[in-house]
C-alpha atoms as a PDB file:
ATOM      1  CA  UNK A   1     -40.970  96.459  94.601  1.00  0.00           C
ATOM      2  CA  UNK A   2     -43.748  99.148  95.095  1.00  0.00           C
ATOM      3  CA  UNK A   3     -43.729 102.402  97.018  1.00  0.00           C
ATOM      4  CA  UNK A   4     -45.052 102.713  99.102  1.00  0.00           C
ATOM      5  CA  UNK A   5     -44.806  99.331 100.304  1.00  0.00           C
ATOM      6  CA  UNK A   6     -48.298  97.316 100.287  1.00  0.00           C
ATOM      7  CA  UNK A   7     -47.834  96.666 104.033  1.00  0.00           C
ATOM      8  CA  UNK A   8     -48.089 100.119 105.052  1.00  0.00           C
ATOM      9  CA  UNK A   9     -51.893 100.049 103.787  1.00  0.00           C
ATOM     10  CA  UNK A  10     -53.003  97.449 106.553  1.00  0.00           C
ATOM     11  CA  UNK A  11     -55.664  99.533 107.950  1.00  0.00           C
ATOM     12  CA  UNK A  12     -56.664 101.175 104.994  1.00  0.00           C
ATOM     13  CA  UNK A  13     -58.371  98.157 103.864  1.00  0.00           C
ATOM     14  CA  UNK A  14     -60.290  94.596 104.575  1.00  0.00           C
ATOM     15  CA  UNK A  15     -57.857  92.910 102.256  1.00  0.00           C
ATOM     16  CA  UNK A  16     -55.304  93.118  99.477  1.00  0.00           C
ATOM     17  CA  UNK A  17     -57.717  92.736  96.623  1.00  0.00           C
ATOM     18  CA  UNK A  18     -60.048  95.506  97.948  1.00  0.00           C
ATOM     19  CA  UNK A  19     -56.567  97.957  97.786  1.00  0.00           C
ATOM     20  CA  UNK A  20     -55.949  97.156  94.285  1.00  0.00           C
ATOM     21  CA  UNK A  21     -59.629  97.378  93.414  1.00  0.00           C
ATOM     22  CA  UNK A  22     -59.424 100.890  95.003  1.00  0.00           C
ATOM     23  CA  UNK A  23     -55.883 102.232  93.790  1.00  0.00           C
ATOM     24  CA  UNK A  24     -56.803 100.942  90.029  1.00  0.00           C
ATOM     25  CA  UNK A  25     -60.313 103.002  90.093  1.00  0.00           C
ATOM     26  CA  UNK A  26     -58.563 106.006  91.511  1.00  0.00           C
ATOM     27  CA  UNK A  27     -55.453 105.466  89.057  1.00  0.00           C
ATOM     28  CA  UNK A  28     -58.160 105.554  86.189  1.00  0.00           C
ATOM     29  CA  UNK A  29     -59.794 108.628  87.834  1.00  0.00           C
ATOM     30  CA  UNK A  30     -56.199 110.594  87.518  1.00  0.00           C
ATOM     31  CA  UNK A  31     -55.669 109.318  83.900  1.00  0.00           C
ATOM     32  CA  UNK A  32     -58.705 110.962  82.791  1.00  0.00           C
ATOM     33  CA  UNK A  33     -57.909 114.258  84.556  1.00  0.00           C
ATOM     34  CA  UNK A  34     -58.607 114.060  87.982  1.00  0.00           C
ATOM     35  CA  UNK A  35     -56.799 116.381  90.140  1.00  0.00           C
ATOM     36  CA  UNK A  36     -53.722 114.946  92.349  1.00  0.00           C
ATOM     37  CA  UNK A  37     -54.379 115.516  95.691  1.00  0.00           C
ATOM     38  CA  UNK A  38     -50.778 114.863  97.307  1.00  0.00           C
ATOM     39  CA  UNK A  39     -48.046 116.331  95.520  1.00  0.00           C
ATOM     40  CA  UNK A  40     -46.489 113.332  94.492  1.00  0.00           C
ATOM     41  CA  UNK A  41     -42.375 112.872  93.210  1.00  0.00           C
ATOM     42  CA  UNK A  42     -43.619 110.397  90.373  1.00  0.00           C
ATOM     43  CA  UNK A  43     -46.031 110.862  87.715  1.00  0.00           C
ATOM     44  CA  UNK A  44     -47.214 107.342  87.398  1.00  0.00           C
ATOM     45  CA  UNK A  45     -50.872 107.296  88.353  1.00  0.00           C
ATOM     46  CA  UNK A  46     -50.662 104.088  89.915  1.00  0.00           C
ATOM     47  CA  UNK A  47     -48.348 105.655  92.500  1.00  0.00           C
ATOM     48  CA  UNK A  48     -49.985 108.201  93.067  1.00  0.00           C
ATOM     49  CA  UNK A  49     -53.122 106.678  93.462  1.00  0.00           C
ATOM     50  CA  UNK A  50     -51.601 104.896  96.638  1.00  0.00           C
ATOM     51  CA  UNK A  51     -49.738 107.686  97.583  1.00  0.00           C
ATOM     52  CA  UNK A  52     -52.728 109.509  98.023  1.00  0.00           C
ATOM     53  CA  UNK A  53     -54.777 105.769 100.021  1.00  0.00           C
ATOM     54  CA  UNK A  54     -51.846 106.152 102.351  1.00  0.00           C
ATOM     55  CA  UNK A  55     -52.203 109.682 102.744  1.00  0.00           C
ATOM     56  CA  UNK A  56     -56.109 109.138 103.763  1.00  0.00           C
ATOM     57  CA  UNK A  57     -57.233 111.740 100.998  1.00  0.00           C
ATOM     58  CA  UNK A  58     -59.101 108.883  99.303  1.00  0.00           C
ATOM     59  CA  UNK A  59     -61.242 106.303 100.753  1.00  0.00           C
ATOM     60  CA  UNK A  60     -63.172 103.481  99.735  1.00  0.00           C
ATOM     61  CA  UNK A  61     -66.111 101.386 101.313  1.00  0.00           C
ATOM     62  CA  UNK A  62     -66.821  97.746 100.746  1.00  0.00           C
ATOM     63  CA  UNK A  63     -70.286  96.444  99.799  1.00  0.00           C
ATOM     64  CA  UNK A  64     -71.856  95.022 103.284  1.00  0.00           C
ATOM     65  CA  UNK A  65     -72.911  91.737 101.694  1.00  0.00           C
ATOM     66  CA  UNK A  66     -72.818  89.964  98.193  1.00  0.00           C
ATOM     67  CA  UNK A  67     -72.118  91.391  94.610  1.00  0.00           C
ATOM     68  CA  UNK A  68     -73.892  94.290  93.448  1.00  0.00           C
END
């Protein structure tokens, strides 16, 4: 089971698959040296990534229509 739980991200975004779209290009961002921007107990980027979605320190927008 994750933490934080993938409920708590309801309003964060449209749908599941846009949150995982989100925390993996933000996980990527912190493996290639990103700053953290929540301190975070874990040092798994993944975590952190929605540690910091949660936290509202990184957002996302969705693409008003179609593929680009």
């Amino acid at each position: 089971m994750s933490y934080p739980p993938v409920d708590a991200f309801a309003d964060k975004a449209e749908s599941r698959y846009a949150l995982v779209v989100a925390t993996a290009k933000r996980a990527r961002q912190l493996m290639n040296g990103a700053k953290r921007l929540v301190d975070s107990k874990s040092d798994k980027p993944v975590t952190i990534a929605m540690e910091e979605i949660l936290a509202g320190k990184v957002t996302f927008e969705q693409p008003k229509s179609g593929m680009k």
